[in-house]
N, C-alpha and C. Protein backbone atom coordinates (compact mmCIF):
# COMPACT_ATOMS: atom_id res chain seq x y z
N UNK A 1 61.77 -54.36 -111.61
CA UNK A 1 60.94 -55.55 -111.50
C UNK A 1 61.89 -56.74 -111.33
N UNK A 2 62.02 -57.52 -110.55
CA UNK A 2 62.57 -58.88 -110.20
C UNK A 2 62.29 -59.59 -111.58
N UNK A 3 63.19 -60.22 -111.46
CA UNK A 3 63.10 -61.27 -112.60
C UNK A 3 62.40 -62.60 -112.42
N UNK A 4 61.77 -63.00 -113.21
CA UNK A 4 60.58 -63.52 -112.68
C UNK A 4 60.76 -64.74 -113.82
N UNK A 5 60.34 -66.30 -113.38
CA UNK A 5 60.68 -67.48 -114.38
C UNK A 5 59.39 -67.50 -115.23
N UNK A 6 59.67 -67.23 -116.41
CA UNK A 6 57.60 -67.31 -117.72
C UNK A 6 58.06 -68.90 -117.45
N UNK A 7 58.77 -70.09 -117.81
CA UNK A 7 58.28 -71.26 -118.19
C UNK A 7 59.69 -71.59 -117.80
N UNK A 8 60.24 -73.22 -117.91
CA UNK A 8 60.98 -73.53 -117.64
C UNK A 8 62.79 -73.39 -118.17
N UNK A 9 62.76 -72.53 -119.07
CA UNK A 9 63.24 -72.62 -119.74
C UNK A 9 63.83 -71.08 -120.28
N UNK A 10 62.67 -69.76 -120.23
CA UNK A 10 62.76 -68.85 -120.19
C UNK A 10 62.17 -67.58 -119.27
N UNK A 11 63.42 -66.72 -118.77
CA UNK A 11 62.95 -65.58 -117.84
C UNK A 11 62.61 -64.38 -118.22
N UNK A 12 62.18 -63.70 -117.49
CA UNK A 12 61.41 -62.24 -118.05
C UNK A 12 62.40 -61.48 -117.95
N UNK A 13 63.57 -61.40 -117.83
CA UNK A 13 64.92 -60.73 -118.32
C UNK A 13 65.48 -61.09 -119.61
N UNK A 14 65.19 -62.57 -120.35
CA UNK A 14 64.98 -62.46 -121.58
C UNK A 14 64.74 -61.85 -122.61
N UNK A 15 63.26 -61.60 -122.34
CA UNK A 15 62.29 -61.43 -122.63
C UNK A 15 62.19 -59.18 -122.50
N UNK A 16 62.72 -58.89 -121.59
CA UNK A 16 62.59 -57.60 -121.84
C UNK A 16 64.12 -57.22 -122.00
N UNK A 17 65.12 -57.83 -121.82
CA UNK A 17 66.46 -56.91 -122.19
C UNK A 17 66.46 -56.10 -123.50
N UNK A 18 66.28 -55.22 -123.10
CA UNK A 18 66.93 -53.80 -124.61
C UNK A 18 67.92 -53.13 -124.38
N UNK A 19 68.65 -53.20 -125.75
CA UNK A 19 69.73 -52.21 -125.67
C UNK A 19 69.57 -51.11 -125.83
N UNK A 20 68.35 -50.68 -126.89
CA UNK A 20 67.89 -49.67 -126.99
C UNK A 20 67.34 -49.08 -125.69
N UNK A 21 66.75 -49.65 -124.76
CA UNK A 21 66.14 -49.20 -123.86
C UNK A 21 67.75 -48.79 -122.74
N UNK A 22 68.31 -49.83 -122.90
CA UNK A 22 69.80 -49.37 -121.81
C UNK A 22 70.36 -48.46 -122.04
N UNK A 23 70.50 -48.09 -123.69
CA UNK A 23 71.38 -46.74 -124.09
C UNK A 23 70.50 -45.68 -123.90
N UNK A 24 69.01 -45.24 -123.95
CA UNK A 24 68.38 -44.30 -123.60
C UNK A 24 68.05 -44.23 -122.37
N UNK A 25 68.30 -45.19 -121.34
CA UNK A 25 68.08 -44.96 -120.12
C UNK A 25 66.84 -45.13 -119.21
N UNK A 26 66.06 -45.80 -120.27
CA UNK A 26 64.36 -46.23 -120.24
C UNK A 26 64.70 -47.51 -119.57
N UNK A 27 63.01 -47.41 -118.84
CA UNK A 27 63.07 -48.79 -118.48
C UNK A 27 62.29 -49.65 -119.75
N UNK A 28 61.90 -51.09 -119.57
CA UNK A 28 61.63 -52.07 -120.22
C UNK A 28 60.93 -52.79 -119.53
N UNK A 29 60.35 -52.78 -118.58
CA UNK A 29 59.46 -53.54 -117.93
C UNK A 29 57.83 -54.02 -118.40
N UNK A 30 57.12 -54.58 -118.74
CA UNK A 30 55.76 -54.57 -118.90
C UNK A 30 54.94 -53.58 -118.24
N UNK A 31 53.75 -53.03 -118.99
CA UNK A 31 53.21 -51.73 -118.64
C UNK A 31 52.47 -52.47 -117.86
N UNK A 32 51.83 -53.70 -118.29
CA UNK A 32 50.34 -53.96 -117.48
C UNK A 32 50.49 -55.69 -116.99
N UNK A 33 50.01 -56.36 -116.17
CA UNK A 33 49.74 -57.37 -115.79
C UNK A 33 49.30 -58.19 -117.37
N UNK A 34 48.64 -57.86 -118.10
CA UNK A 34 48.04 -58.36 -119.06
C UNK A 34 49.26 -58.33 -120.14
N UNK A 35 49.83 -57.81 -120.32
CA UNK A 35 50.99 -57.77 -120.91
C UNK A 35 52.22 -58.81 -119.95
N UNK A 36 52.58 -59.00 -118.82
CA UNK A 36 53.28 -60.16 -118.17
C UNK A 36 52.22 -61.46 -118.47
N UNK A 37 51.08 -61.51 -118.36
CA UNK A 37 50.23 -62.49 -118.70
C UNK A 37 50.82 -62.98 -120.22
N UNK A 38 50.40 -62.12 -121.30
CA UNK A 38 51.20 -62.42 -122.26
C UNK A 38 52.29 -63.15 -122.81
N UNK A 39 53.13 -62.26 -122.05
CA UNK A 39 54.75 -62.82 -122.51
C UNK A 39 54.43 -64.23 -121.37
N UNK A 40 54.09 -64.75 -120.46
CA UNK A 40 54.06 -65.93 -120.17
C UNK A 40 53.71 -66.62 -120.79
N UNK A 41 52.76 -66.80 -122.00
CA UNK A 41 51.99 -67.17 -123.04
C UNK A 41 52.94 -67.58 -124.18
N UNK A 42 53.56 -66.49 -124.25
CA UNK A 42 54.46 -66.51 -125.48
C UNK A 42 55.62 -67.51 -124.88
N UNK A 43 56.39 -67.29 -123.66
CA UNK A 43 57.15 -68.14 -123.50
C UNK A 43 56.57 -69.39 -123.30
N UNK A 44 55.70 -69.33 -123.05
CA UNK A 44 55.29 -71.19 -122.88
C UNK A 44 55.33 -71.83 -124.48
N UNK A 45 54.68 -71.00 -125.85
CA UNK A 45 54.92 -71.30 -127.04
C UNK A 45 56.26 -71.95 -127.01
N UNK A 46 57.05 -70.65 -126.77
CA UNK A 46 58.41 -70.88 -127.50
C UNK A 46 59.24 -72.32 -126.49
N UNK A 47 58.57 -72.44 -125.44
CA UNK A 47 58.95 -73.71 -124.57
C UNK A 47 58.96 -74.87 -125.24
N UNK A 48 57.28 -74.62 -126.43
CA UNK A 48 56.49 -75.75 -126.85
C UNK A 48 57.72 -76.08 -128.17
N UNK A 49 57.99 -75.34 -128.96
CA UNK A 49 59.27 -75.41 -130.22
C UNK A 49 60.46 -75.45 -129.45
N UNK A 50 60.98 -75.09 -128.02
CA UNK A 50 61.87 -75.52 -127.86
C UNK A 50 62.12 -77.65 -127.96
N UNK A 51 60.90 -77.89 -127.38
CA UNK A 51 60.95 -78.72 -126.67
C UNK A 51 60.59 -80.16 -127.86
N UNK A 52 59.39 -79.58 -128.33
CA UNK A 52 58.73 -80.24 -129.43
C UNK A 52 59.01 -80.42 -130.98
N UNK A 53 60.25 -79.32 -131.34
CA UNK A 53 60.23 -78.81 -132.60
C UNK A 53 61.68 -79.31 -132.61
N UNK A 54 62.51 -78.13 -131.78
CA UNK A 54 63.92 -77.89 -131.80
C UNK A 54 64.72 -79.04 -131.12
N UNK A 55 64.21 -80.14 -130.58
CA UNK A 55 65.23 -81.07 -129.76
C UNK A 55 65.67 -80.82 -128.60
N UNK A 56 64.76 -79.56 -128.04
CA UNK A 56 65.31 -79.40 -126.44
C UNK A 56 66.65 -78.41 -126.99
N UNK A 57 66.91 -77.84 -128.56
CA UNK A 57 68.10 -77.20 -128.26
C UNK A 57 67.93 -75.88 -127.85
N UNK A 58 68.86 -75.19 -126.79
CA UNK A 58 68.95 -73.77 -126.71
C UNK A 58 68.69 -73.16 -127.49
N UNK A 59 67.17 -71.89 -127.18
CA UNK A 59 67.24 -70.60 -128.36
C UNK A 59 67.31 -69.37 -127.46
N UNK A 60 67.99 -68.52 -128.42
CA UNK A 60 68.54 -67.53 -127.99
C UNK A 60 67.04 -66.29 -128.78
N UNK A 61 67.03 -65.38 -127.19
CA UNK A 61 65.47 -64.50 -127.86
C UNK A 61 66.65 -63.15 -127.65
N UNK A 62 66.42 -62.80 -129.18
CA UNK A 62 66.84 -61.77 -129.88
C UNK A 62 66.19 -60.12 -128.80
N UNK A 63 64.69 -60.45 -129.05
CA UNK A 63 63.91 -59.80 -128.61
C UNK A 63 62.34 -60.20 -128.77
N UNK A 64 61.72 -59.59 -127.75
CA UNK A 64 60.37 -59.68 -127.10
C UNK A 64 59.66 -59.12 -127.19
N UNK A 65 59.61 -58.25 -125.58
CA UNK A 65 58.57 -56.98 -125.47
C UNK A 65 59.28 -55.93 -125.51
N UNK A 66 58.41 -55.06 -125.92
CA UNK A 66 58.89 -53.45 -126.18
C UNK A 66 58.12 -52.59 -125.72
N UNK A 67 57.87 -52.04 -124.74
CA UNK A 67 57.37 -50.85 -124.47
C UNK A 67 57.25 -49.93 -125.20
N UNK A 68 56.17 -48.96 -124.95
CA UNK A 68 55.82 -47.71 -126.02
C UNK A 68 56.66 -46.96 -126.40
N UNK A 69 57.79 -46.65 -125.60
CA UNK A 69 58.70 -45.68 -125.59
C UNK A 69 60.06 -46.37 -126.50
N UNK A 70 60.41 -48.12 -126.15
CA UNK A 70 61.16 -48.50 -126.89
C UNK A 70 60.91 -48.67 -128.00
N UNK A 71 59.60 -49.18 -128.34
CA UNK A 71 59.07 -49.26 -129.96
C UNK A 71 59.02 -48.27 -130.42
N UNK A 72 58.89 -47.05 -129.76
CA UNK A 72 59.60 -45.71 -130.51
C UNK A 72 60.34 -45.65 -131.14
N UNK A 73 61.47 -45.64 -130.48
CA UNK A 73 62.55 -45.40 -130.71
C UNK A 73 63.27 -46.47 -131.90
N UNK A 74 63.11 -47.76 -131.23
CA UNK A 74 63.47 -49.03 -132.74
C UNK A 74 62.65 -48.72 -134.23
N UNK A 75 61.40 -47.99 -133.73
CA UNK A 75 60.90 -48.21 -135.16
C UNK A 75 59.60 -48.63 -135.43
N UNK A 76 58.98 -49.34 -134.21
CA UNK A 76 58.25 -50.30 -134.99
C UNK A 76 57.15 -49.68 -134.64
N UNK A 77 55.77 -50.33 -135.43
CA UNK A 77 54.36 -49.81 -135.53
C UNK A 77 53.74 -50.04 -133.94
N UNK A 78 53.04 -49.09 -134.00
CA UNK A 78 52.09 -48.91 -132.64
C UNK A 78 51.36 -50.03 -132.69
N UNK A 79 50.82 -50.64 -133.51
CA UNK A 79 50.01 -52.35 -133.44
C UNK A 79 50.92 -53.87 -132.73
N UNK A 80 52.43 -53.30 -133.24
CA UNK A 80 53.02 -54.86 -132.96
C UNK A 80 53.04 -55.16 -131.83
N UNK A 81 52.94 -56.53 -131.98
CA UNK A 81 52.44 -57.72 -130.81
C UNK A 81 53.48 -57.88 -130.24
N UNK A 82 55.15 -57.57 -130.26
CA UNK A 82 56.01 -56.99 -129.35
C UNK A 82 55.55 -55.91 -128.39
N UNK A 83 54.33 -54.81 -128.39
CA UNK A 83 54.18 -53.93 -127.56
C UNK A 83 53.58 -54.46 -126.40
N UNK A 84 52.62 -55.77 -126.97
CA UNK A 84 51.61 -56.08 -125.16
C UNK A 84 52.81 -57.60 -125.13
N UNK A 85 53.44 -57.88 -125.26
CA UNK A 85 54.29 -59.02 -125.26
C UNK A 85 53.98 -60.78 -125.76
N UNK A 86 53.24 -60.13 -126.70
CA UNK A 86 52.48 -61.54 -127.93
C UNK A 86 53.69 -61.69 -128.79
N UNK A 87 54.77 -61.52 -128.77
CA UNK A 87 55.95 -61.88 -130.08
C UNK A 87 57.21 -62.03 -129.40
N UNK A 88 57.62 -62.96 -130.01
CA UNK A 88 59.22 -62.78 -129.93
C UNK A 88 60.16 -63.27 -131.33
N UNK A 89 61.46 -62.58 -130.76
CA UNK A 89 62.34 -62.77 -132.03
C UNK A 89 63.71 -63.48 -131.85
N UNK A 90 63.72 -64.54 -132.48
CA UNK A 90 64.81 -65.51 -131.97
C UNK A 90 65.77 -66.34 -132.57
N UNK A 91 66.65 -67.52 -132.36
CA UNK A 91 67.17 -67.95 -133.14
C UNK A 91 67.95 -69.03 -132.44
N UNK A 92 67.88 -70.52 -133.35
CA UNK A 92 68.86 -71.39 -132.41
C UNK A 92 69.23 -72.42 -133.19
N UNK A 93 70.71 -71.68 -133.33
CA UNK A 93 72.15 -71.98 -134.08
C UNK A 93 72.55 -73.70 -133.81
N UNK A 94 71.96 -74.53 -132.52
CA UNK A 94 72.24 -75.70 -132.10
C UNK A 94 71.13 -76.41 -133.42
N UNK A 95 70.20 -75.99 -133.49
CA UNK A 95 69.42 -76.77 -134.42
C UNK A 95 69.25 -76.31 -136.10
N UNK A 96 69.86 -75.22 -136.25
CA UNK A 96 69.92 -75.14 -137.96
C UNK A 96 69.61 -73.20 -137.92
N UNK A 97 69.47 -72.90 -139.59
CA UNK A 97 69.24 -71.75 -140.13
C UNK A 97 67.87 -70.86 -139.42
N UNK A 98 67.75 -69.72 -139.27
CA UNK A 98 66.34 -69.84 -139.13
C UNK A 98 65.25 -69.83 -140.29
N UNK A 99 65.99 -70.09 -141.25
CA UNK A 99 64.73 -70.71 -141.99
C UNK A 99 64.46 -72.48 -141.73
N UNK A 100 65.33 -73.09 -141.45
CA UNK A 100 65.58 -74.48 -141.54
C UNK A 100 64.62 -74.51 -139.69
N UNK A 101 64.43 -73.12 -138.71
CA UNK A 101 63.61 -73.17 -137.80
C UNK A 101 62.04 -73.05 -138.30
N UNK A 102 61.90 -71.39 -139.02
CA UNK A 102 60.87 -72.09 -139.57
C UNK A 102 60.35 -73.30 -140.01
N UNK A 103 61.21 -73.90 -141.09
CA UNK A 103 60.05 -74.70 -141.49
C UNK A 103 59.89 -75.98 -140.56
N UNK A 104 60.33 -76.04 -139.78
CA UNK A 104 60.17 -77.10 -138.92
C UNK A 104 59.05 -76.83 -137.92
N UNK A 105 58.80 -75.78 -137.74
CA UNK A 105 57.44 -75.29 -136.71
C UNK A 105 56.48 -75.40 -137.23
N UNK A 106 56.79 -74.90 -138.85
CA UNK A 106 55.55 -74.68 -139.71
C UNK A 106 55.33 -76.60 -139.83
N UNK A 107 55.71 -77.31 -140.44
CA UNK A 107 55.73 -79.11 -140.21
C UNK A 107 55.14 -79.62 -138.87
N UNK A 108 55.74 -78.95 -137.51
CA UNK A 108 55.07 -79.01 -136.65
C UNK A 108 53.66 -79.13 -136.27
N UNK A 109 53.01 -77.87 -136.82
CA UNK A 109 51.21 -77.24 -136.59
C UNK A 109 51.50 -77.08 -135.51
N UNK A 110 52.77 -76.02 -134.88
CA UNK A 110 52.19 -75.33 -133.28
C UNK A 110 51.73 -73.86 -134.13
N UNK A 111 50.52 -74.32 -132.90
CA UNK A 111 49.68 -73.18 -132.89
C UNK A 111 50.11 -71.65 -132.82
N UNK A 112 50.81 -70.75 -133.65
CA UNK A 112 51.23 -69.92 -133.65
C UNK A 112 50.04 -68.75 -134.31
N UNK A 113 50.74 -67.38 -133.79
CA UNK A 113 49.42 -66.17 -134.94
C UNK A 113 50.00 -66.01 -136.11
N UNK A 114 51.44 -65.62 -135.52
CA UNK A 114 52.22 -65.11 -137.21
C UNK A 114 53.32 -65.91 -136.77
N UNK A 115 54.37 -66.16 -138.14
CA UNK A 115 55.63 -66.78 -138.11
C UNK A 115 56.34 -66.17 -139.06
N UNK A 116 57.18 -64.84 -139.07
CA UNK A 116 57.81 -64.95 -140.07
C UNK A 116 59.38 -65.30 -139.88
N UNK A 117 59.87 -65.36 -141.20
CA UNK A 117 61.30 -65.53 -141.62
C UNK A 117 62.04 -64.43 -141.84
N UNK A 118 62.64 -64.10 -141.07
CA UNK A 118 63.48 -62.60 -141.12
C UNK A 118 64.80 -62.27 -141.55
N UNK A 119 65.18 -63.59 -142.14
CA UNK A 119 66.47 -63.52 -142.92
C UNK A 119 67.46 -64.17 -142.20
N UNK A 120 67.88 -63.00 -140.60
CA UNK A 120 68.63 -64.05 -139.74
C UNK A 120 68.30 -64.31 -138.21
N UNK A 121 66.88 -63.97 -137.92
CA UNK A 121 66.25 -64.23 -137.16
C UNK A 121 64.86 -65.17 -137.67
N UNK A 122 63.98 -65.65 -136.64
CA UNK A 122 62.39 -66.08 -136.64
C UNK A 122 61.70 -64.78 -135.51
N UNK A 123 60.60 -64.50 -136.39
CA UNK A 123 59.96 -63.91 -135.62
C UNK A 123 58.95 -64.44 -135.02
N UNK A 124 57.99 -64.91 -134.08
CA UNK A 124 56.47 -65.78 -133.93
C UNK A 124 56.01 -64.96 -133.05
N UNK A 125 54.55 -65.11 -132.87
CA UNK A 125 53.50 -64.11 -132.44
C UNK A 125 52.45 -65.44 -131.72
N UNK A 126 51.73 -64.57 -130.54
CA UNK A 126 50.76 -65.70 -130.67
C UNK A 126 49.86 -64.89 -130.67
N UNK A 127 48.05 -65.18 -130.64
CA UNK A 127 47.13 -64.63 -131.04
C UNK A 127 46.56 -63.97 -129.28
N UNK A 128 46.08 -62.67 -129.76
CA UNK A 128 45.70 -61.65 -128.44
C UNK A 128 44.49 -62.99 -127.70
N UNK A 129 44.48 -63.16 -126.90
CA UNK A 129 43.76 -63.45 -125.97
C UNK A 129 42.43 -63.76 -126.21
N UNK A 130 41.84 -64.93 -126.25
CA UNK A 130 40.12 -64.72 -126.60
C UNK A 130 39.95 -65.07 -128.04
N UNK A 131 41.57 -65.18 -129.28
CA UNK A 131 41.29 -64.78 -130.53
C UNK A 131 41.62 -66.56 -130.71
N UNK A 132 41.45 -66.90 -132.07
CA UNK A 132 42.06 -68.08 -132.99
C UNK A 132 43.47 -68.02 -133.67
N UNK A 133 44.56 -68.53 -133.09
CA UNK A 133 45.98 -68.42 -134.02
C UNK A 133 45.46 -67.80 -135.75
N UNK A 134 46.07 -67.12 -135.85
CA UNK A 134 45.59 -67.35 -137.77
C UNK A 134 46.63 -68.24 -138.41
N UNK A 135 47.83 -68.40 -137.66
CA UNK A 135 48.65 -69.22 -138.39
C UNK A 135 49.01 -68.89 -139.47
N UNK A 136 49.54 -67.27 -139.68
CA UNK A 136 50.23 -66.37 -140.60
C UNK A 136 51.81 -66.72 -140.89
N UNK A 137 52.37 -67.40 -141.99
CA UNK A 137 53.23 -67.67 -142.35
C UNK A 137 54.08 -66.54 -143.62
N UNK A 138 54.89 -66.49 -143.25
CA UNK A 138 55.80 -64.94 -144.20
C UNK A 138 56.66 -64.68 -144.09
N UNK A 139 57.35 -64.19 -145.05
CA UNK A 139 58.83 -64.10 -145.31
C UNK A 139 59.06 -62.90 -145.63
N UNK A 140 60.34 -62.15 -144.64
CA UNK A 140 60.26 -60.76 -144.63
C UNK A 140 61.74 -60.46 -145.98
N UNK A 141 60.97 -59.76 -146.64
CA UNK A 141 61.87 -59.10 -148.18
C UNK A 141 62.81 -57.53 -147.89
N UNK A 142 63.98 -57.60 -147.37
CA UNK A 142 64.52 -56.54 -147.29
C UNK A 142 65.31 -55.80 -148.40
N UNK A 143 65.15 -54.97 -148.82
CA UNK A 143 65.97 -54.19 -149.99
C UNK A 143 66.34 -52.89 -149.57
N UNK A 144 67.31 -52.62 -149.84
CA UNK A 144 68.24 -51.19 -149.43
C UNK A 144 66.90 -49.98 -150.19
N UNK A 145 67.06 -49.10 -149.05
CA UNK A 145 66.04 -47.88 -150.06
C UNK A 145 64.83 -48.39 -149.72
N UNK A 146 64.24 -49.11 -149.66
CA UNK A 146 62.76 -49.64 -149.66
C UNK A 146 62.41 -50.02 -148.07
N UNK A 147 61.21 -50.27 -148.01
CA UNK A 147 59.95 -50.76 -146.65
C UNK A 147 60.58 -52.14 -146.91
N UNK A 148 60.58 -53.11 -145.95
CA UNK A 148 60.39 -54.16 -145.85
C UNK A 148 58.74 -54.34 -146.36
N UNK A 149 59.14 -55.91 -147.36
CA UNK A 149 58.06 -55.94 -147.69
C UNK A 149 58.04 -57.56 -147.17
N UNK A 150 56.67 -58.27 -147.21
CA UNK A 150 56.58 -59.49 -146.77
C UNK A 150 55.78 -60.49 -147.94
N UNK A 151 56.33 -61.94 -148.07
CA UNK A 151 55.43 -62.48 -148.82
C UNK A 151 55.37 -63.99 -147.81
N UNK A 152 54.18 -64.30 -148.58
CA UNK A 152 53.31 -65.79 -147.77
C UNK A 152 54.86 -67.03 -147.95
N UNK A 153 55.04 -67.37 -147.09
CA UNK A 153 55.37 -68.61 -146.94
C UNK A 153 56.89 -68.26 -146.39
N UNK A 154 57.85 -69.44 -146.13
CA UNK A 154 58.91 -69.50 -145.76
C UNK A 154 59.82 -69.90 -147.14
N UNK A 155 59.92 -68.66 -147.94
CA UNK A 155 60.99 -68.64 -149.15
C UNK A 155 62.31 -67.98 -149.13
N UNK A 156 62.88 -68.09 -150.02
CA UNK A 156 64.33 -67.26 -150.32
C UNK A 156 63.81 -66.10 -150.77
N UNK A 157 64.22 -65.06 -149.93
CA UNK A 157 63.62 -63.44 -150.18
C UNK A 157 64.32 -63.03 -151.68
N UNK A 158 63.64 -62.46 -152.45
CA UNK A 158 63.50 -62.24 -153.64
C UNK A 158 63.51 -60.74 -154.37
C-alpha cells in the first residue's frame, strides 16, 4: 500500500510500521477501508494535541494499527481499538513526561474514548464511529508476575 498523508502532520507508514510484523514477515496494512477511515480519524485527534495541547511539538507514534495477525502475535485482545485503527501509542519528549502529556490533554477536554498512562508511553483511543467519546481516563499498573492492571485517573502506578 503507498503511503498515504492521514493529516498534516502524520502518515500511514506511521501509523502501521511493526516490527513485529517485519520480523514475521506479515504485512501491516489496514484490512478494510473503514479501518483507513479510522486511523485518519485518529490522526486528525492526535493532529488536534499535537497542535492544541503539545505546542506544535513533534510526537513520536510508538504504535497504531495492528492487524489480526499482528495483535496475535504482540498479545493483545481481539477487542482493541488498535485492531480497526481507533488507538494509538505515543510520546513527545519535546514537550515533557508522558504523564506530564497526559495531563495536559486531560486539562485540554479533547475529545478522546480512552487515555491511558502507560508508564513510558500515552496510549489514546477515539470512539468507534456513530458512538460518544466516553472520555476514559487510566493509568496502566504493571507488576512483574501479574496482568496489567488499570486504575481511573492519571496517577503514580502503585
Amino acid at each position: 500500500m503507498a503511503d498515504t498523508q492521514l493529516s498534516p502532520h502524520f502518515w500511514l507508514s506511521e501509523f502501521t510500521t511493526s516490527q513485529t510484523a517485519i520480523r514475521a514477515g506479515i504485512s501491516n496494512d489496514p484490512a478494510s477501508l473503514d479501518d483507513l477511515n479510522n486511523l485518519i480519524a485518529t490522526a486528525n485527534l492526535l493532529e488536534r494535541v499535537r497542535n492544541d495541547v503539545l505546542g506544535g511539538k513533534s510526537i513520536h507514534v510508538n504504535s497504531a494499527y495492528r492487524g489480526p495477525a499482528v495483535n496475535k502475535l504482540v498479545g493483545g485482545v481481539s477487542t482493541s481499538a488498535h485492531c480497526t485503527g481507533r488507538a494509538v501509542d505515543f510520546t513527545c519528549a519535546g514537550f515533557g513526561t508522558p504523564k506530564e502529556v497526559c495531563q495536559a490533554i486531560v486539562a485540554a477536554k479533547i475529545p478522546f474514548d480512552q487515555l491511558i498512562y502507560e508508564g513510558t508511553w500515552v496510549h489514546m483511543g477515539i470512539a468507534e464511529p456513530g458512538k460518544a467519546p466516553r472520555e476514559q481516563v487510566l493509568t496502566a499498573v504493571f507488576k512483574p508476575g501479574q496482568p496489567t492492571r488499570y486504575v481511573p485517573g492519571v496517577v503514580d502506578p502503585a
